[in-house]
Protein backbone atom coordinates (compact mmCIF):
# COMPACT_ATOMS: atom_id res chain seq x y z
CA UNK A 1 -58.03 115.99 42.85
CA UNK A 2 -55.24 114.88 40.51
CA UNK A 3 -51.47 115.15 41.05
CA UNK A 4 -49.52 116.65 38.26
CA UNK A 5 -45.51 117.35 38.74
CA UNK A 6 -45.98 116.83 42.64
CA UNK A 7 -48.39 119.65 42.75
CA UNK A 8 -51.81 118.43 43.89
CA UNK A 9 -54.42 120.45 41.30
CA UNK A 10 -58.36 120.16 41.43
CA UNK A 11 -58.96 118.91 38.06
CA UNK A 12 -62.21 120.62 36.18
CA UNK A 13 -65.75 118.46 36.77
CA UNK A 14 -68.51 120.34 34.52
CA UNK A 15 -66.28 120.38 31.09
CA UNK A 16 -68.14 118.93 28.61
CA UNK A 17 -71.17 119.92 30.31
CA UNK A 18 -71.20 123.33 31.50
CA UNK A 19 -69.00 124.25 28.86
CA UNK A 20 -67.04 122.49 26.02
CA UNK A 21 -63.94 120.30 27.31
CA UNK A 22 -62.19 120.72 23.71
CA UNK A 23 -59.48 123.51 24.25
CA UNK A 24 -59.91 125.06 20.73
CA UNK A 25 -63.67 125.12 20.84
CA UNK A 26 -64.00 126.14 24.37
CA UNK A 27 -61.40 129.25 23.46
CA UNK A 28 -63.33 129.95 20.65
CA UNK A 29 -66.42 129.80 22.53
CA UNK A 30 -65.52 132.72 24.96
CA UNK A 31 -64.17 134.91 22.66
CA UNK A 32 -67.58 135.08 20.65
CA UNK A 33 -69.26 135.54 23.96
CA UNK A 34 -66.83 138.66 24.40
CA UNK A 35 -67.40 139.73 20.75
CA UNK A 36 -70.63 139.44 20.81
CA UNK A 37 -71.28 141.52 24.55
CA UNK A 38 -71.95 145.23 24.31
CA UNK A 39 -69.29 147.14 24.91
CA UNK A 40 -69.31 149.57 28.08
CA UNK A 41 -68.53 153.38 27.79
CA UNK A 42 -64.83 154.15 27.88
CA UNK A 43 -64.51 155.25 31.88
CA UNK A 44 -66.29 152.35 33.13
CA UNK A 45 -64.12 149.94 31.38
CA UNK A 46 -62.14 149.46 34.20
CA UNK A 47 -64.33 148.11 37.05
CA UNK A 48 -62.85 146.57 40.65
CA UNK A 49 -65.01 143.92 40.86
CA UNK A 50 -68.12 142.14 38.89
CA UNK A 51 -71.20 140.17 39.30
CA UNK A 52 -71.55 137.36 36.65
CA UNK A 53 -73.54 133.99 36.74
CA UNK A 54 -71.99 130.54 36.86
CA UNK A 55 -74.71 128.47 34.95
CA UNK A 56 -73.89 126.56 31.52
CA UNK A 57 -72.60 129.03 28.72
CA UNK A 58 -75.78 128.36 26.30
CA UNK A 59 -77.90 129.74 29.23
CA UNK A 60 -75.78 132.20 31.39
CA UNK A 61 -72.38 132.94 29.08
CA UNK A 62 -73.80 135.88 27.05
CA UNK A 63 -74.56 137.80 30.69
CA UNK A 64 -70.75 136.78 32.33
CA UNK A 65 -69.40 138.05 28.75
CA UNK A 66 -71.10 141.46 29.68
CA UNK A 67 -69.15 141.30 33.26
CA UNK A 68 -66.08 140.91 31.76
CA UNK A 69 -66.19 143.30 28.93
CA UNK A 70 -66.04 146.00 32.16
CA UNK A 71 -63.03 144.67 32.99
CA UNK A 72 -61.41 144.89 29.23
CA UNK A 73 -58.89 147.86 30.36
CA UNK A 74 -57.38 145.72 33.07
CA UNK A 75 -56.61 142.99 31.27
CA UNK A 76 -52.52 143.75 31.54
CA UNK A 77 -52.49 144.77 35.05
CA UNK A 78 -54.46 142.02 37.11
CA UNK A 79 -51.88 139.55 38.73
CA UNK A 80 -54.33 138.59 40.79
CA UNK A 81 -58.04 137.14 40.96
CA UNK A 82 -59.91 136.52 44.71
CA UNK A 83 -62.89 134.70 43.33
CA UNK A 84 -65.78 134.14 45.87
CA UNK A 85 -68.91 131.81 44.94
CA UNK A 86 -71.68 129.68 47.27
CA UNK A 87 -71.48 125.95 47.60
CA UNK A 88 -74.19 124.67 46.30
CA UNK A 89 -73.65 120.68 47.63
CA UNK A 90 -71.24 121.03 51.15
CA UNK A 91 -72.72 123.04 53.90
CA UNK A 92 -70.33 124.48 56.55
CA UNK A 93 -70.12 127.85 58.36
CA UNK A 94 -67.57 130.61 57.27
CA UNK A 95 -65.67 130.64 54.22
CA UNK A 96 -63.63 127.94 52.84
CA UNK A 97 -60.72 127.77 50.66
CA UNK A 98 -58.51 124.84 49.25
CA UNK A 99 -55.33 123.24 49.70
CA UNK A 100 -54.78 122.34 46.32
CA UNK A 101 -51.94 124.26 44.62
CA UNK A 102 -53.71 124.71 41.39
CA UNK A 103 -56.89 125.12 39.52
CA UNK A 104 -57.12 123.51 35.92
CA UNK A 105 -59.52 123.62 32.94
CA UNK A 106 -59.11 122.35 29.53
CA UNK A 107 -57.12 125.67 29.00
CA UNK A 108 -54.61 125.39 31.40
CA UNK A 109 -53.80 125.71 34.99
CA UNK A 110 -54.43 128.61 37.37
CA UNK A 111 -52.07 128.43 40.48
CA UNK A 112 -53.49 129.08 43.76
CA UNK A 113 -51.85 132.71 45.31
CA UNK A 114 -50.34 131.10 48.28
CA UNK A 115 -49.07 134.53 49.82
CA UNK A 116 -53.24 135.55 49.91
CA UNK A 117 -53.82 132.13 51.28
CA UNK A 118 -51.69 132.06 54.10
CA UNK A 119 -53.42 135.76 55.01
CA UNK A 120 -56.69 134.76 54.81
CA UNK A 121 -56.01 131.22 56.72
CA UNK A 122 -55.20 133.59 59.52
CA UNK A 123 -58.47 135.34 59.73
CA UNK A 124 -61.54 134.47 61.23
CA UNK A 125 -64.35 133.05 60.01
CA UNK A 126 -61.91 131.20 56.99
CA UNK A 127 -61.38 127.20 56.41
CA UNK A 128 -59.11 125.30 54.88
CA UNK A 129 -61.37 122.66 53.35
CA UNK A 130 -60.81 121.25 49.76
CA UNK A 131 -64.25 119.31 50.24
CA UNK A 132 -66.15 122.42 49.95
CA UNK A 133 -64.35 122.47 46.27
CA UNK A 134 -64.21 119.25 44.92
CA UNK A 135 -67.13 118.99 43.07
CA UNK A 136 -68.33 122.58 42.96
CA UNK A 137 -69.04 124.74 39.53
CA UNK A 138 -69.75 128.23 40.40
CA UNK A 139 -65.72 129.08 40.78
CA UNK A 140 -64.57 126.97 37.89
CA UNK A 141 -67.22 128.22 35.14
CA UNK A 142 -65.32 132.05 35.79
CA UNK A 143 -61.77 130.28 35.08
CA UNK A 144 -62.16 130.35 31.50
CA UNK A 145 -63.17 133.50 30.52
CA UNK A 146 -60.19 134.58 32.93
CA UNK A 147 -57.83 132.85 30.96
CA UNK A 148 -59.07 133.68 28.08
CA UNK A 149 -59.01 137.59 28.85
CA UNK A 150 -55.86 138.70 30.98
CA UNK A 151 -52.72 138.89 29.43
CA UNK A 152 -50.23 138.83 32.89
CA UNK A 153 -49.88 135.77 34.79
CA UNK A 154 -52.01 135.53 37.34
CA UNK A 155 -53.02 133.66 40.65
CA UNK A 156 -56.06 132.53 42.33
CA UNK A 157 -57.64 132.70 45.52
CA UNK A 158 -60.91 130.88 45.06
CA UNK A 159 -62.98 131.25 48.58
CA UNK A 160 -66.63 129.14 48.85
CA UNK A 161 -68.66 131.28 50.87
CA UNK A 162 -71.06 128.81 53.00
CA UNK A 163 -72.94 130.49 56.22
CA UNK A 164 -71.43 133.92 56.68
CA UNK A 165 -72.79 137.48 57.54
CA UNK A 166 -72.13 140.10 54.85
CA UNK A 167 -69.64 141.49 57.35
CA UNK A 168 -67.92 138.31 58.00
CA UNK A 169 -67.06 138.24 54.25
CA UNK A 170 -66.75 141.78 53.05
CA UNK A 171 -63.51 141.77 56.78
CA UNK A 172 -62.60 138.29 54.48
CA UNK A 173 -62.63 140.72 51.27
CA UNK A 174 -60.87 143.78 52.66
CA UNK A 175 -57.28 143.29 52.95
CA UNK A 176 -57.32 141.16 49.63
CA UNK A 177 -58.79 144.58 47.64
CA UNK A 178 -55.46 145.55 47.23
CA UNK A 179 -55.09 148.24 43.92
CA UNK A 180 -55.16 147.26 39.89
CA UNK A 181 -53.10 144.11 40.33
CA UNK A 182 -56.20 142.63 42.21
CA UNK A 183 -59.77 142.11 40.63
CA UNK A 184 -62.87 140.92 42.27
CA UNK A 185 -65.37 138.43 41.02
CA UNK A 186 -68.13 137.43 42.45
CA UNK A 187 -70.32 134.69 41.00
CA UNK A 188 -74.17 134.24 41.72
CA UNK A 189 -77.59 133.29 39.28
CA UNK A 190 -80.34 134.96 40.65
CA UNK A 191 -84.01 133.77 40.61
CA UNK A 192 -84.48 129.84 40.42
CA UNK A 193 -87.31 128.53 38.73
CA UNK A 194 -90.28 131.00 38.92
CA UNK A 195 -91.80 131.61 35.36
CA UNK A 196 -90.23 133.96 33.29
CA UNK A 197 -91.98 136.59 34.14
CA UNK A 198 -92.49 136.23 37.52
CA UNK A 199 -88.54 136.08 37.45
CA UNK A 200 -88.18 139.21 35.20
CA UNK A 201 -90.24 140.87 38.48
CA UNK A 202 -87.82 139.40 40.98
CA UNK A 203 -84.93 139.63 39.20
CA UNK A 204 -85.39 143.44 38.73
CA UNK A 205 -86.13 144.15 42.57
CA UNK A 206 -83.00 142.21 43.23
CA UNK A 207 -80.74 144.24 40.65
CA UNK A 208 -82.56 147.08 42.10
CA UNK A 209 -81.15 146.33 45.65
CA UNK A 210 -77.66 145.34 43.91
CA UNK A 211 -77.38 148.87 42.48
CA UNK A 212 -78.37 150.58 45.89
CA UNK A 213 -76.01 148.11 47.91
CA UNK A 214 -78.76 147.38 50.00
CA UNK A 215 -77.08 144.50 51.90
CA UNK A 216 -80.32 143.83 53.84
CA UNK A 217 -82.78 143.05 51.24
CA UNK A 218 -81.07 140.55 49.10
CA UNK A 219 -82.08 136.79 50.33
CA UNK A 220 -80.65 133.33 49.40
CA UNK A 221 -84.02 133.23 47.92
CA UNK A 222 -83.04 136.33 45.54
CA UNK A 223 -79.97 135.37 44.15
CA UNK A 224 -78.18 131.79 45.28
CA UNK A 225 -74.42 133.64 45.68
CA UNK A 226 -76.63 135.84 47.73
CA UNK A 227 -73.64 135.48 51.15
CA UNK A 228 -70.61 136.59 48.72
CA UNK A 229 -72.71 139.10 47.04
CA UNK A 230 -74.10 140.56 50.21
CA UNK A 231 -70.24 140.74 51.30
CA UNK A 232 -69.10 142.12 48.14
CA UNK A 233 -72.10 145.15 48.67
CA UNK A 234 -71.27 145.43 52.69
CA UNK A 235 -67.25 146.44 51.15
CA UNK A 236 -68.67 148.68 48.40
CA UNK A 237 -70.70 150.61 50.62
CA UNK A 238 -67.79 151.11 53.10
CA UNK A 239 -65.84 152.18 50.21
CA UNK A 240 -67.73 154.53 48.86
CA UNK A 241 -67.93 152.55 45.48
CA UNK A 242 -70.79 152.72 42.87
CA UNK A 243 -72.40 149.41 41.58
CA UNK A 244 -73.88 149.39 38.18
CA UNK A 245 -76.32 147.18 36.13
CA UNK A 246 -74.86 145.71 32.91
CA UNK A 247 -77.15 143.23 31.44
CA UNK A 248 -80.32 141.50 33.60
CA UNK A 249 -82.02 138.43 31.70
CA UNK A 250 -83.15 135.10 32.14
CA UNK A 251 -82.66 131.00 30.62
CA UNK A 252 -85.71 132.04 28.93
CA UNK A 253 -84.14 134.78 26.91
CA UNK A 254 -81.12 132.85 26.13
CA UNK A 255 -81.61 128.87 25.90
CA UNK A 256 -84.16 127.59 27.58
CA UNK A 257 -88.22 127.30 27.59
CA UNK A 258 -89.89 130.05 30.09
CA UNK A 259 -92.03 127.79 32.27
CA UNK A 260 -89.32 127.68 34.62
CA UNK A 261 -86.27 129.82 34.21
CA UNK A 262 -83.26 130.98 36.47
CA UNK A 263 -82.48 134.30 36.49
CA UNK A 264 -78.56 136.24 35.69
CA UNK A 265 -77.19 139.82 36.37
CA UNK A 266 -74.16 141.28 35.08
CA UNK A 267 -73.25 143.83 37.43
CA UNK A 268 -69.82 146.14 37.93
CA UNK A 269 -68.30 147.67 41.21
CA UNK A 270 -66.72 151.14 39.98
């Protein structure tokens, strides 16, 4: 945590290793990863909420590009981003969010919605814990391609979601859904480490459970943002909402060797 203008801001930790730390070539980086993404039919351009992966961009950045092509037709109405991820190195119970007024990356800051985080510090089941954040990537890898893609000024309310029930997050979730100023992102890999195509197996029984919004047959096994997900899928179903499957591959189709792969989904709440 750094100060900056008497505003205490959680500085980034994995630029220069998740993704580049140069401003330029980290901005130039996303936008190819846009350009190069598929785009989606014209009425599902606008989605609620996405799916995407939070490994390195040379693995997992062409599958979050596909998430956030769904979200092109938004890009001048979102004022505001709840962004839920796992911690992968502080356990706790419940979800936690920070104290720390902003987030930055080497493009900027993103300030912290305080008006969301003084609702959601009322609820149960929420924490006010920047421990949970310090030195966690699965939130931060998202803030790039955010910044890079909506045009409004927006806030943040970045929630770690540690040992929680998929209703605990998804009554979390609800009164932040709020209408087109307010999009949804998820972040989660799926399969860790199986072969690749052992994980292409997996990964397509978990996507097929993702698209169905079957809450109760996604594990932490199956997809390591599996609690945020699971809440994500618990609010859909109330809703009514349709989930569908933009782009499913693996390290092994992307960067890395296919002994041992982990596994991405792109995937769109409409």
């Amino acid at each position: 945590m750094t100060d900056t203008a008497g505003e205490r801001v959680r500085a980034p930790v994995v630029a220069g290793s998740f993704y580049p730390s140069d401003p330029a070539e980290l901005r130039t980086t996303i936008e190819r990863l846009l350009a190069s993404a598929p785009l989606r039919p014209a009425h599902a351009s606008a989605a609620k909420a996405i799916v995407a992966p939070h490994a390195g961009y040379a693995y997992s950045g062409p599958i979050a590009a596909r998430a956030y092509r769904a979200i092109e037709a938004r890009r001048d109405d979102v004022t505001r981003v709840v962004l839920l991820g796992p911690s992968h190195r502080v356990p706790f119970r419940g979800l936690a969010v920070p104290t720390v007024g902003a987030f930055a990356t080497p493009l900027g800051s993103v300030r912290i919605d305080d008006a969301a985080r003084s609702h959601v510090a009322t609820l149960p089941n929420v924490l006010i814990d920047d421990e949970p954040h310090a030195d966690e990537h699965s939130l931060e890898v998202h803030l790039p391609f955010l910044q890079t893609l909506l045009r409004l000024e927006w806030g943040l309310l970045p929630l770690l979601v540690g040992d929680a029930s998929p209703i605990a997050v998804a009554d979390v979730l609800a009164p932040l859904w709020g209408g087109s100023e307010t999009l949804v992102v998820v972040s989660s890999d799926l399969s860790h480490y199986h072969d690749h195509g052992t994980a292409e197996v997996l990964d397509r029984r978990t996507a097929a459970a993702i698209v169905a919004r079957d809450v109760e047959a996604i594990s932490t096994a199956d997809a390591c943002g599996s609690r945020p997900l699971r809440g994500l899928l618990e609010l859909s179903r109330r809703a009514g909402l349709e989930v569908e499957l933009l782009d499913l591959r693996n390290s092994g189709d992307t960067a890395g060797d296919r002994a041992k792969v982990v596994g991405y989904g792109a995937f769109a709440v409409v």
